[in-house]
C-alpha atoms as a PDB file:
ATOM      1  CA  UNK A   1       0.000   0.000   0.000  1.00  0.00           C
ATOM      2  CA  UNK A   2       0.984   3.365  -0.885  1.00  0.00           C
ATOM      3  CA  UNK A   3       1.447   5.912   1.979  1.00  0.00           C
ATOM      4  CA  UNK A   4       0.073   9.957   0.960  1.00  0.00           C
ATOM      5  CA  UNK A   5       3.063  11.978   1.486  1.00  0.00           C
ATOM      6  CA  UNK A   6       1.824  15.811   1.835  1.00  0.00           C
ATOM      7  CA  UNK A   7       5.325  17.099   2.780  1.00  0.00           C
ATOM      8  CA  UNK A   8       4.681  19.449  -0.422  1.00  0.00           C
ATOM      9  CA  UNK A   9       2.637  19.944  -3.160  1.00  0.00           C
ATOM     10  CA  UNK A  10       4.750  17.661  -5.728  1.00  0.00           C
ATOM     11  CA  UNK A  11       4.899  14.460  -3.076  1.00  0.00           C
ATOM     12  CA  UNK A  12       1.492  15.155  -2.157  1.00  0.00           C
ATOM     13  CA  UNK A  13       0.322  14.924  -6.306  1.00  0.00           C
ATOM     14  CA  UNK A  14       2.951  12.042  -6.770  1.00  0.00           C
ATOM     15  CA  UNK A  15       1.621  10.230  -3.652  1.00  0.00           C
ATOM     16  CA  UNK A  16      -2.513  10.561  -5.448  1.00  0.00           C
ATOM     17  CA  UNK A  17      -0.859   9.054  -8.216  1.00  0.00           C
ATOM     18  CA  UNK A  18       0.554   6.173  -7.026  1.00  0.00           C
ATOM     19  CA  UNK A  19      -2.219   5.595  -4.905  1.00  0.00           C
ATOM     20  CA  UNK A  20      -5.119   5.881  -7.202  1.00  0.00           C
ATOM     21  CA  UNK A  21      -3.274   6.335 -10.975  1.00  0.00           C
ATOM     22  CA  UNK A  22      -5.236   9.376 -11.582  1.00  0.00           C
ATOM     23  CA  UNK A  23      -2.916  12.118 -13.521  1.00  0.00           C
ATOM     24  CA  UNK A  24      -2.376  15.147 -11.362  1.00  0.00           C
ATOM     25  CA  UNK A  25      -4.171  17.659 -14.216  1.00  0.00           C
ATOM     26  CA  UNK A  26      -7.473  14.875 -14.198  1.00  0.00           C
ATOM     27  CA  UNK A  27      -7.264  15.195 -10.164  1.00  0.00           C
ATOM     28  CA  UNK A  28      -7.139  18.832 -10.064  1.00  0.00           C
ATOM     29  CA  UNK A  29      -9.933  19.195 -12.399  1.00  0.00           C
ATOM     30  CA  UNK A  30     -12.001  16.857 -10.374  1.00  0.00           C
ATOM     31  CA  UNK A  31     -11.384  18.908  -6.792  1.00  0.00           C
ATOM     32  CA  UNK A  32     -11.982  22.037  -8.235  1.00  0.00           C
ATOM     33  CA  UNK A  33     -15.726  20.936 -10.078  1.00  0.00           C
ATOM     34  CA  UNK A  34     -17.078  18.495  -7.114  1.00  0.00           C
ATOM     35  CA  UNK A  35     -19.607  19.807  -4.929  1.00  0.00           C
ATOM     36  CA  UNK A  36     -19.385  17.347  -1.933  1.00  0.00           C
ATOM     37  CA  UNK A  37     -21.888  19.311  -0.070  1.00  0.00           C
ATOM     38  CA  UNK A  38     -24.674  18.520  -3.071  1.00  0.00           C
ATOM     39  CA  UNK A  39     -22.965  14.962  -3.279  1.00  0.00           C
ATOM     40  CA  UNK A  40     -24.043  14.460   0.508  1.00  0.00           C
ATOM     41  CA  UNK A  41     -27.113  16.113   0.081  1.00  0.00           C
ATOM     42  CA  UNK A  42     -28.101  13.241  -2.632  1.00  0.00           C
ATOM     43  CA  UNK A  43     -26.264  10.962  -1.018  1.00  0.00           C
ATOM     44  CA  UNK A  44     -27.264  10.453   2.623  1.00  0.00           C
ATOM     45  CA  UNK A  45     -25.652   7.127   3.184  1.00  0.00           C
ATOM     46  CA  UNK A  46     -22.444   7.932   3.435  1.00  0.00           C
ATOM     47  CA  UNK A  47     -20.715   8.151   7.471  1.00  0.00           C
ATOM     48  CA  UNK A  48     -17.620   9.905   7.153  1.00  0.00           C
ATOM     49  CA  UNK A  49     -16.495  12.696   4.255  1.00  0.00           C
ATOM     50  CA  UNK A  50     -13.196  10.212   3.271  1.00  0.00           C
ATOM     51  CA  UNK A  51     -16.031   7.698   2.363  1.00  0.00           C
ATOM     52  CA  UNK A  52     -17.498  10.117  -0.076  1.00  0.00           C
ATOM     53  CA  UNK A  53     -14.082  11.378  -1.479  1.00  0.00           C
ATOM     54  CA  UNK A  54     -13.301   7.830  -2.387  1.00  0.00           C
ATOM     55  CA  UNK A  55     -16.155   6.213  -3.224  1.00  0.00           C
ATOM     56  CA  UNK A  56     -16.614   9.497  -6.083  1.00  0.00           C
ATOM     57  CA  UNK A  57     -12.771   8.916  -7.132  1.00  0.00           C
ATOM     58  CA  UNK A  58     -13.669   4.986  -7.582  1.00  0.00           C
ATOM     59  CA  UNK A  59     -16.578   5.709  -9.418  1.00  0.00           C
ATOM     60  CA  UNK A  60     -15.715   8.374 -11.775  1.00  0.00           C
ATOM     61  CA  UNK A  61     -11.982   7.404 -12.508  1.00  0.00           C
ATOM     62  CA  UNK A  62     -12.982   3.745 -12.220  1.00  0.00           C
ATOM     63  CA  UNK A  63      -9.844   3.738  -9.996  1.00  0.00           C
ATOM     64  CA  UNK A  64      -8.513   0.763  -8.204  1.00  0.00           C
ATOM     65  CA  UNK A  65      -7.541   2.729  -4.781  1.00  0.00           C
ATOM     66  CA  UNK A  66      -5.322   0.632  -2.102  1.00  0.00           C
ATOM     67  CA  UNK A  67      -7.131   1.887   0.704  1.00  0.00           C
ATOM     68  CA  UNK A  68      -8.215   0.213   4.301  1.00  0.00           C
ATOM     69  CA  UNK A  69      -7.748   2.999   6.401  1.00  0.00           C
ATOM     70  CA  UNK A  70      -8.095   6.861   6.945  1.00  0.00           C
ATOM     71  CA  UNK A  71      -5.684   8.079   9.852  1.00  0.00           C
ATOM     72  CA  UNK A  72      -5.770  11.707  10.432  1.00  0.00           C
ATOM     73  CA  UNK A  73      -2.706  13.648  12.590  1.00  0.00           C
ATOM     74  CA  UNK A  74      -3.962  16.238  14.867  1.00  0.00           C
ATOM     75  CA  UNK A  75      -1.045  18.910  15.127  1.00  0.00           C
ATOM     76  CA  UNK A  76      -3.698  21.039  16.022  1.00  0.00           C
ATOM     77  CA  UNK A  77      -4.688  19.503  18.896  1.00  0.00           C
ATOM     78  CA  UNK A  78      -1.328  19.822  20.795  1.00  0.00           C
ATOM     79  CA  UNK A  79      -0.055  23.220  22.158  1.00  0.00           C
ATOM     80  CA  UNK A  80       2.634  25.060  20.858  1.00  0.00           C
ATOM     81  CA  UNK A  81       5.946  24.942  22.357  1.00  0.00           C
ATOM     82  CA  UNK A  82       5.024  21.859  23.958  1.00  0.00           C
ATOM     83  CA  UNK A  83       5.072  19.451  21.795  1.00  0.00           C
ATOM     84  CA  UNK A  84       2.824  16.553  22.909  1.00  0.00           C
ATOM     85  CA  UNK A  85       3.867  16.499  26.598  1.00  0.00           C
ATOM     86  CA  UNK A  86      -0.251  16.979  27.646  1.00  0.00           C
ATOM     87  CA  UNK A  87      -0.782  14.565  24.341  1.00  0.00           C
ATOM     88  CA  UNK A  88      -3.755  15.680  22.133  1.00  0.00           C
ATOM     89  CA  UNK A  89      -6.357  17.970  23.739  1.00  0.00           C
ATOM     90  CA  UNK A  90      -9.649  18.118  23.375  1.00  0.00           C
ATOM     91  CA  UNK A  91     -10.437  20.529  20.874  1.00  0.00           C
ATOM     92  CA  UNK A  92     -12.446  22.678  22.820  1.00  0.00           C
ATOM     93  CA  UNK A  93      -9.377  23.889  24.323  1.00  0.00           C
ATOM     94  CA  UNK A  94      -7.235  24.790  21.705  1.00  0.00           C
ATOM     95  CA  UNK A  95     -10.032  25.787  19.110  1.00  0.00           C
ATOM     96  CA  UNK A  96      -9.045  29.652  19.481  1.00  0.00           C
ATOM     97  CA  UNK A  97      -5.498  29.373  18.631  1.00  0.00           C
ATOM     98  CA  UNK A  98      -6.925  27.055  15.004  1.00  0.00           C
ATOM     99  CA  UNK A  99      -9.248  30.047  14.494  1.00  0.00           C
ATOM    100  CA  UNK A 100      -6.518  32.308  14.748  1.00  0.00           C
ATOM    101  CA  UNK A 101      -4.491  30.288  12.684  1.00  0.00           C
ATOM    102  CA  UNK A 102      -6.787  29.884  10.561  1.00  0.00           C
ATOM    103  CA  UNK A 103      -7.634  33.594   9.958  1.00  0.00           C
ATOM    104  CA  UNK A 104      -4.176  34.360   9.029  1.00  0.00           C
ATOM    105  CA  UNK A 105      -4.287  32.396   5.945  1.00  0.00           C
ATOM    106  CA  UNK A 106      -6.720  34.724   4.407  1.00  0.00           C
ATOM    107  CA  UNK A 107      -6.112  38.199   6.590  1.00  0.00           C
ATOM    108  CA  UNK A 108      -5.942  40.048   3.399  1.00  0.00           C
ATOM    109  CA  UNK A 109      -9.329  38.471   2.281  1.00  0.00           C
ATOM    110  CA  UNK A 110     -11.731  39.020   5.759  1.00  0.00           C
ATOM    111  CA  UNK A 111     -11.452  41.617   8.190  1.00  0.00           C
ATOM    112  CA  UNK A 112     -10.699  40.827  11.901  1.00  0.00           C
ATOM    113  CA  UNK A 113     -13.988  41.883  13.100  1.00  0.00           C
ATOM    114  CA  UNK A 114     -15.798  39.527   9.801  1.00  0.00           C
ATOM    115  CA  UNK A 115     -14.242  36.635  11.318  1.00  0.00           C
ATOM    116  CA  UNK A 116     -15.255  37.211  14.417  1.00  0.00           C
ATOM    117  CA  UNK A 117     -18.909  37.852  13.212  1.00  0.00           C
ATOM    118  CA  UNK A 118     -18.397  34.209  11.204  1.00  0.00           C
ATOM    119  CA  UNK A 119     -16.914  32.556  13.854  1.00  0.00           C
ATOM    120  CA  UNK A 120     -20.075  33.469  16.273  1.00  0.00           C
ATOM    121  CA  UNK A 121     -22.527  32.777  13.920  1.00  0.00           C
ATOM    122  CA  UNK A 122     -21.128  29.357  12.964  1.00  0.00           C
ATOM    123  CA  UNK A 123     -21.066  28.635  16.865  1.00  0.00           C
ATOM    124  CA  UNK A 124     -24.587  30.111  17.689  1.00  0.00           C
ATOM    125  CA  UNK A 125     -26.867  31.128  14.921  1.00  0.00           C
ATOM    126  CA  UNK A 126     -25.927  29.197  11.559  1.00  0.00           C
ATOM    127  CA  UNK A 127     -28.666  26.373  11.771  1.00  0.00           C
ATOM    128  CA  UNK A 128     -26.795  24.620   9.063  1.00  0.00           C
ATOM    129  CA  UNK A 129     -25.899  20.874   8.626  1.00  0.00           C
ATOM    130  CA  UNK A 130     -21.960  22.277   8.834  1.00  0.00           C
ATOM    131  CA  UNK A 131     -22.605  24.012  11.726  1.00  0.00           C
ATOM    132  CA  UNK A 132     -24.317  21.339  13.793  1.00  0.00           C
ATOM    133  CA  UNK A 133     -21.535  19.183  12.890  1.00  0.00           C
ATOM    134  CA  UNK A 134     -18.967  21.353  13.735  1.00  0.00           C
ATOM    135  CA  UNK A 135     -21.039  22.555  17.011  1.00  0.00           C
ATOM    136  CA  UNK A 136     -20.858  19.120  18.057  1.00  0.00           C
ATOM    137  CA  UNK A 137     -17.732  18.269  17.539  1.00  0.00           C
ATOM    138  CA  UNK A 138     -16.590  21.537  20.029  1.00  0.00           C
ATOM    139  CA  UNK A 139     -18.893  20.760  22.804  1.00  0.00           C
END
């Protein structure tokens, strides 16, 4: 079995290869046209968003993917400086420092203040199915 390497951007597309023979300009193509959020709208079934992802790539690209296992690395969920002497926390208690994080990837894109105002509504008044997810995976 093939391992996804996302050190960088070339492993990352050289790793998808490898792992599902799907050309790195038929991939890109495909991430930037799906609509997962209508796919799980239509599709109901499906437990866990990697389940979706791969199922689709199967399906479309008729691709024979390696797969038994989705393992996901939390660097989030440590605090800084510390490395993993408390081990993963819960993510209630580092979820400020990933929305801070977070906001200064696109800083030039959303004012402080709009942020804020998304970061409330997502945790209070968005009634969404994204929202209840993410509300519940906080508390």
């Amino acid at each position: 079995m093939a391992t996804l390497d996302c050190e960088n951007i070339i492993t990352l597309y050289k790793s998808i290869e490898e792992i599902t023979g799907i050309e790195k300009t038929k991939f890109e193509a495909f991430l930037y046209s799906f609509d997962i959020n209508d796919f799980y709208e239509n599709n109901p079934l499906f437990s866990y968003p990697q389940d979706v992802f791969l199922y689709v790539l199967e399906h479309l690209f008729k691709s024979k993917i390696s797969h038994n296992k989705t393992c996901w690395f939390h660097i989030t969920r440590a605090k800084r400086n510390q490395g993993f002497t408390q081990g993963l926390l819960p993510l209630n208690k580092t979820i400020d420092i990933i929305w801070n994080d977070l906001h200064t990837l696109i800083q030039d894109k959303i004012t402080e203040y709009d942020w804020s105002e998304f970061r409330r509504n997502l945790e209070g008044d968005y009634n969404n199915h994204h929202a209840k997810l993410y509300r519940g995976k906080i508390n």
